[in-house]
C-alpha atoms as a PDB file:
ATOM      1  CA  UNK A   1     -17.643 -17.161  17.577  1.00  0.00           C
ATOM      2  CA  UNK A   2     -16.080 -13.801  17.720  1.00  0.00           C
ATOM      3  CA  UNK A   3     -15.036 -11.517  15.717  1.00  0.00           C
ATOM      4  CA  UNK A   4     -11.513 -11.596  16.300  1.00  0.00           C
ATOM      5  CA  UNK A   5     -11.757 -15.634  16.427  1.00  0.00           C
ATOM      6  CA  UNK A   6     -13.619 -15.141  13.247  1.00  0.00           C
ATOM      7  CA  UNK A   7     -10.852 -13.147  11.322  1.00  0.00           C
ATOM      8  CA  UNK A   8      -8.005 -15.191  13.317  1.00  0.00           C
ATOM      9  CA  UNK A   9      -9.483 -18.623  11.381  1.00  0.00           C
ATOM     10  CA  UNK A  10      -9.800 -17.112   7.881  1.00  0.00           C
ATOM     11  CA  UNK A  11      -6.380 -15.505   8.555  1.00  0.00           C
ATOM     12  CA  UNK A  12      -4.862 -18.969   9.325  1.00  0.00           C
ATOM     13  CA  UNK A  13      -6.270 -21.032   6.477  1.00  0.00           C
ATOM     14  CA  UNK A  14      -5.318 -18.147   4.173  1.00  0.00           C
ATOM     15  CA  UNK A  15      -1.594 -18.575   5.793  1.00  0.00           C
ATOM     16  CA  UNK A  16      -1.181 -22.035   5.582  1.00  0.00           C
ATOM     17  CA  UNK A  17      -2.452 -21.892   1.779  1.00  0.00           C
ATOM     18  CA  UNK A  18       0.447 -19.614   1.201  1.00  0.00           C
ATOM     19  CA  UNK A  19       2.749 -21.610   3.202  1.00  0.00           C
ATOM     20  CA  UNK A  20       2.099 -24.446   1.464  1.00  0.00           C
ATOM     21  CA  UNK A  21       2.695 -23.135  -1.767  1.00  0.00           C
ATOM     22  CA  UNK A  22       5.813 -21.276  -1.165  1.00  0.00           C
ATOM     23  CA  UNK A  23       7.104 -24.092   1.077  1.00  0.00           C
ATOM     24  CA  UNK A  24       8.142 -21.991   3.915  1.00  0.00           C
ATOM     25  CA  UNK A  25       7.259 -23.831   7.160  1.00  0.00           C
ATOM     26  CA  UNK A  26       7.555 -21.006   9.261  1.00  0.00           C
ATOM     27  CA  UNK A  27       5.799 -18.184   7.095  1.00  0.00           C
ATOM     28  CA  UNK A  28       3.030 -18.394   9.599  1.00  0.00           C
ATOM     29  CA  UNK A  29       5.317 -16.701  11.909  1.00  0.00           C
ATOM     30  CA  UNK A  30       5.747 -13.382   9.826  1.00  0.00           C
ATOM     31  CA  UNK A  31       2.273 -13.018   9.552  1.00  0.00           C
ATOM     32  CA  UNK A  32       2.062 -12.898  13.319  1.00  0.00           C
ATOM     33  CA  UNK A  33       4.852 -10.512  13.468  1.00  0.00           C
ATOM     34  CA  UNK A  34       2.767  -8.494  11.583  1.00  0.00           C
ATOM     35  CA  UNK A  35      -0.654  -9.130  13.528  1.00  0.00           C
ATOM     36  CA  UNK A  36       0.676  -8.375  17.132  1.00  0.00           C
ATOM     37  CA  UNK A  37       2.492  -5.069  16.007  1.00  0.00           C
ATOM     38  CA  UNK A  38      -1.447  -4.110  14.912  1.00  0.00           C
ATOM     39  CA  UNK A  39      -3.442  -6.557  17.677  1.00  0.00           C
ATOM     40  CA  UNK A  40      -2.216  -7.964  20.045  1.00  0.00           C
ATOM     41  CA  UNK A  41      -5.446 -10.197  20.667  1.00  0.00           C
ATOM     42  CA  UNK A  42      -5.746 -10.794  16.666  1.00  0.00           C
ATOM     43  CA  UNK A  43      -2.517 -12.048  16.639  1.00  0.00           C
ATOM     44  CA  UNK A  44      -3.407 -15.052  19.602  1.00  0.00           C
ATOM     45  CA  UNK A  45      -6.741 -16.185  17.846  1.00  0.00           C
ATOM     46  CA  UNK A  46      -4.786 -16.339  14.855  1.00  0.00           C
ATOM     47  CA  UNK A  47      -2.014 -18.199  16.438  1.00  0.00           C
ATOM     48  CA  UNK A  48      -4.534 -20.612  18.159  1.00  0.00           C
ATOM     49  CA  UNK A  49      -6.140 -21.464  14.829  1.00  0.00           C
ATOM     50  CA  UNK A  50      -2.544 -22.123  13.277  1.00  0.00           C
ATOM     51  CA  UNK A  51      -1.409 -24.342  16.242  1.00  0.00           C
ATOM     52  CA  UNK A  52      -4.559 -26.617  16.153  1.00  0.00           C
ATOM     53  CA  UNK A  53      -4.415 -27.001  12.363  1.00  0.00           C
ATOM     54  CA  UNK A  54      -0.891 -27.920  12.478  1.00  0.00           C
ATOM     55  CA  UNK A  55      -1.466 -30.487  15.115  1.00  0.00           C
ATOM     56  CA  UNK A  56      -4.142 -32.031  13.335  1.00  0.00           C
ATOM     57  CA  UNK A  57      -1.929 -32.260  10.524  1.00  0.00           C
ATOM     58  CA  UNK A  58       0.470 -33.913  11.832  1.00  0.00           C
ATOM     59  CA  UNK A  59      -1.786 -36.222  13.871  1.00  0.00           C
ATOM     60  CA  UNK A  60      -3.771 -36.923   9.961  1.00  0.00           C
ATOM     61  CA  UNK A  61      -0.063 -37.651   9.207  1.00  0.00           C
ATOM     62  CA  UNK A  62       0.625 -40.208  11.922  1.00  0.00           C
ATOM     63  CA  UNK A  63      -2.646 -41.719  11.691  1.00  0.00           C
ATOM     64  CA  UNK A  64      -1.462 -42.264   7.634  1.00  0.00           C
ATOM     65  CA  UNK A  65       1.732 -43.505   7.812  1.00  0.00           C
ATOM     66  CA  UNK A  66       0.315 -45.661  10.832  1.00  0.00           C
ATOM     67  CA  UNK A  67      -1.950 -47.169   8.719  1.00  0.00           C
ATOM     68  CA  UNK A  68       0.051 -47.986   5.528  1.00  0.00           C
ATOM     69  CA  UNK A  69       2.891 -49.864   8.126  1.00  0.00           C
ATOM     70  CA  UNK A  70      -0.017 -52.204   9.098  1.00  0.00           C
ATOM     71  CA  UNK A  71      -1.380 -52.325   5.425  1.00  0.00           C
ATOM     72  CA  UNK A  72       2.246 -53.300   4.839  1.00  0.00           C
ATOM     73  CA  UNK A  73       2.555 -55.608   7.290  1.00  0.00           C
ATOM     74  CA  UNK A  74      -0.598 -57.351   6.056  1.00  0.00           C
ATOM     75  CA  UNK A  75       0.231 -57.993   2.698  1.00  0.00           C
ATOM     76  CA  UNK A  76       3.755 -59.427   3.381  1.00  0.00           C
ATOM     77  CA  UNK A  77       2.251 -61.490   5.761  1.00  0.00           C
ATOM     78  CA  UNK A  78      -0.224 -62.719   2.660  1.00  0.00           C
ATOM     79  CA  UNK A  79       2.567 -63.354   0.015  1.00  0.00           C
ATOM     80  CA  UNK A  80       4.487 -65.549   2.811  1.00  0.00           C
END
Protein backbone atom coordinates (compact mmCIF):
# COMPACT_ATOMS: atom_id res chain seq x y z
CA UNK A 1 0.00 0.00 0.00
CA UNK A 2 1.07 3.49 -0.68
CA UNK A 3 1.61 6.22 0.92
CA UNK A 4 -1.01 8.31 -0.31
CA UNK A 5 -3.49 5.11 -0.09
CA UNK A 6 -2.07 4.86 3.34
CA UNK A 7 -2.99 8.46 4.56
CA UNK A 8 -6.28 8.40 2.22
CA UNK A 9 -7.63 5.24 4.64
CA UNK A 10 -6.72 6.79 8.02
CA UNK A 11 -8.14 10.06 6.60
CA UNK A 12 -11.49 8.30 5.81
CA UNK A 13 -12.07 6.37 9.02
CA UNK A 14 -11.09 9.54 10.89
CA UNK A 15 -13.99 11.32 8.63
CA UNK A 16 -16.61 9.03 9.01
CA UNK A 17 -15.92 9.01 12.97
CA UNK A 18 -16.63 12.67 12.82
CA UNK A 19 -19.48 12.29 10.58
CA UNK A 20 -21.03 10.07 12.61
CA UNK A 21 -20.91 12.01 15.56
CA UNK A 22 -21.95 15.28 14.25
CA UNK A 23 -24.56 13.60 12.02
CA UNK A 24 -23.68 15.33 8.89
CA UNK A 25 -23.93 12.81 6.01
CA UNK A 26 -22.09 14.74 3.69
CA UNK A 27 -19.12 16.11 5.94
CA UNK A 28 -16.96 13.73 4.02
CA UNK A 29 -17.33 16.05 1.20
CA UNK A 30 -15.66 19.18 2.92
CA UNK A 31 -12.85 17.27 3.82
CA UNK A 32 -12.27 16.56 0.16
CA UNK A 33 -12.76 20.10 -0.69
CA UNK A 34 -10.05 20.61 1.40
CA UNK A 35 -7.73 17.60 0.19
CA UNK A 36 -7.89 18.37 -3.65
CA UNK A 37 -7.17 22.20 -3.13
CA UNK A 38 -3.70 20.59 -1.39
CA UNK A 39 -3.57 16.99 -3.54
CA UNK A 40 -5.19 16.31 -5.99
CA UNK A 41 -4.20 12.46 -5.83
CA UNK A 42 -4.75 12.53 -1.81
CA UNK A 43 -7.98 13.67 -2.30
CA UNK A 44 -9.03 10.32 -4.81
CA UNK A 45 -7.45 7.66 -2.38
CA UNK A 46 -9.29 9.33 0.19
CA UNK A 47 -12.44 9.43 -1.74
CA UNK A 48 -11.99 5.71 -2.78
CA UNK A 49 -11.67 4.64 0.85
CA UNK A 50 -14.93 6.72 1.74
CA UNK A 51 -16.96 5.26 -1.22
CA UNK A 52 -16.13 1.56 -0.37
CA UNK A 53 -16.84 2.04 3.34
CA UNK A 54 -20.06 3.59 2.64
CA UNK A 55 -21.08 0.83 0.35
CA UNK A 56 -20.28 -1.72 2.71
CA UNK A 57 -22.34 0.03 5.06
CA UNK A 58 -25.10 0.10 3.45
CA UNK A 59 -24.75 -3.44 2.05
CA UNK A 60 -24.10 -4.53 6.30
CA UNK A 61 -27.41 -2.57 6.40
CA UNK A 62 -29.36 -4.52 3.80
CA UNK A 63 -27.94 -7.71 4.75
CA UNK A 64 -29.56 -6.63 8.54
CA UNK A 65 -32.75 -5.55 7.86
CA UNK A 66 -32.83 -8.60 5.32
CA UNK A 67 -32.34 -10.80 7.93
CA UNK A 68 -34.67 -9.56 10.74
CA UNK A 69 -37.78 -9.61 7.80
CA UNK A 70 -37.07 -13.40 7.56
CA UNK A 71 -36.47 -13.70 11.43
CA UNK A 72 -39.87 -12.01 11.39
CA UNK A 73 -41.40 -13.97 9.10
CA UNK A 74 -40.32 -17.07 11.03
CA UNK A 75 -41.67 -16.42 14.21
CA UNK A 76 -45.18 -15.36 12.98
CA UNK A 77 -45.20 -18.29 11.09
CA UNK A 78 -44.46 -20.24 14.68
CA UNK A 79 -47.20 -18.45 16.79
CA UNK A 80 -49.82 -19.36 13.85
Amino acid sequence: MSTIEKLGEKLAVDTLKVQDAIGEDRFYMEVAQVLGAASQSLEEAFLTEIRVRLAERKARDFISAKLARVQNALEEKARQ
